[in-house]
Protein backbone atom coordinates (compact mmCIF):
# COMPACT_ATOMS: atom_id res chain seq x y z
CA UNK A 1 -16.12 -12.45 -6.94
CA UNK A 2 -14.68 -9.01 -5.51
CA UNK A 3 -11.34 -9.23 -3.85
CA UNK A 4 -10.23 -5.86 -1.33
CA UNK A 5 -7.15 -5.20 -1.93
CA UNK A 6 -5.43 -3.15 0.97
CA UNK A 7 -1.77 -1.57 0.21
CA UNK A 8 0.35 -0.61 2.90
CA UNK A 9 3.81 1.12 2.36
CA UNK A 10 6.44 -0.45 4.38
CA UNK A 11 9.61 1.21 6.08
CA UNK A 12 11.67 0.01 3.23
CA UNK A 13 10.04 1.87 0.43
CA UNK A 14 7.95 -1.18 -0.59
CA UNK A 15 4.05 -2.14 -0.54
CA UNK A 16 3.06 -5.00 1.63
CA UNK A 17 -0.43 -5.62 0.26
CA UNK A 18 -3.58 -7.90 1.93
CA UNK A 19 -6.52 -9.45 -0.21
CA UNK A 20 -9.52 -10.41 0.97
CA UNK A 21 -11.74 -12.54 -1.09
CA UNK A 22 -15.73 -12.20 -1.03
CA UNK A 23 -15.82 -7.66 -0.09
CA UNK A 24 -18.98 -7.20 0.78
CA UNK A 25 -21.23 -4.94 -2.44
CA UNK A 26 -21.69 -1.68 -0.47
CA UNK A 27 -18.38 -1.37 1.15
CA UNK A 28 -17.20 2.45 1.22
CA UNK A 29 -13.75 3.89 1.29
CA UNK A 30 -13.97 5.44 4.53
CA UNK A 31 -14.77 2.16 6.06
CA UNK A 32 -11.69 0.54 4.35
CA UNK A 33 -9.32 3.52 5.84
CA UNK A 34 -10.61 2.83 8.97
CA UNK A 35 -9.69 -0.76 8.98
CA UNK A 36 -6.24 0.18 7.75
CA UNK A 37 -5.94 2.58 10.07
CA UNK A 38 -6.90 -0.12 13.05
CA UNK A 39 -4.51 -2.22 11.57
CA UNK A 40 -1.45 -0.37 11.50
CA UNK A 41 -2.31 0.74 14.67
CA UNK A 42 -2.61 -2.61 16.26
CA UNK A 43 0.36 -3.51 14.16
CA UNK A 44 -1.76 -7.26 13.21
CA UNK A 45 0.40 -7.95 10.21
CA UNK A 46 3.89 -6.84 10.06
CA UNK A 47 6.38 -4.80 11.64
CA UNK A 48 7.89 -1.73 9.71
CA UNK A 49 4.33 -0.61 7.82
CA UNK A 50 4.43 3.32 7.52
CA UNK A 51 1.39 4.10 6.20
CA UNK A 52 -1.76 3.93 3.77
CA UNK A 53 -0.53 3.39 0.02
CA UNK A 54 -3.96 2.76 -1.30
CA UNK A 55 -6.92 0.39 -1.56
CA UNK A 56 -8.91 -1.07 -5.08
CA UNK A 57 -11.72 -3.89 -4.97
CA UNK A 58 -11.14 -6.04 -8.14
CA UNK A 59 -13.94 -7.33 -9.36
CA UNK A 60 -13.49 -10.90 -11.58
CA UNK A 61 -15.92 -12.82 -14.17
CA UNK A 62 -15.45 -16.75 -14.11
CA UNK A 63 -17.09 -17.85 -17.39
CA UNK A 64 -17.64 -21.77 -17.68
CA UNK A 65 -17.27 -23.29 -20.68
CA UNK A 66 -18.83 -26.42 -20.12
């Protein structure tokens, strides 16, 4: 499964991050700074978010053992 991570610096000095489960294979950077951008814009998440910090798509192997 590949999870987008989306960091957002906060007022503060911190990182207020989002995950999303399931990114979708082909999924660009620019499209991902768009939505960030969007977001901060329409302020959907938290007040005090100052900008982009960053994004990564982590990418994890479940291996059954039985």
């Amino acid at each position: 499964m590949k999870t987008l991570r989306m960091k957002f610096a906060t007022d503060e000095g911190k990182t207020f991050t989002i995950s999303l489960n399931y990114a979708r294979e082909n999924l660009t950077a620019g499209e991902v700074e768009t939505a960030m951008e969007a977001m901060l814009d329409e302020e959907l998440f938290a007040e005090g978010l100052a900008g982009l910090s960053g994004a990564d798509i982590v990418d994890r192997t479940v291996t059954p053992l039985f």
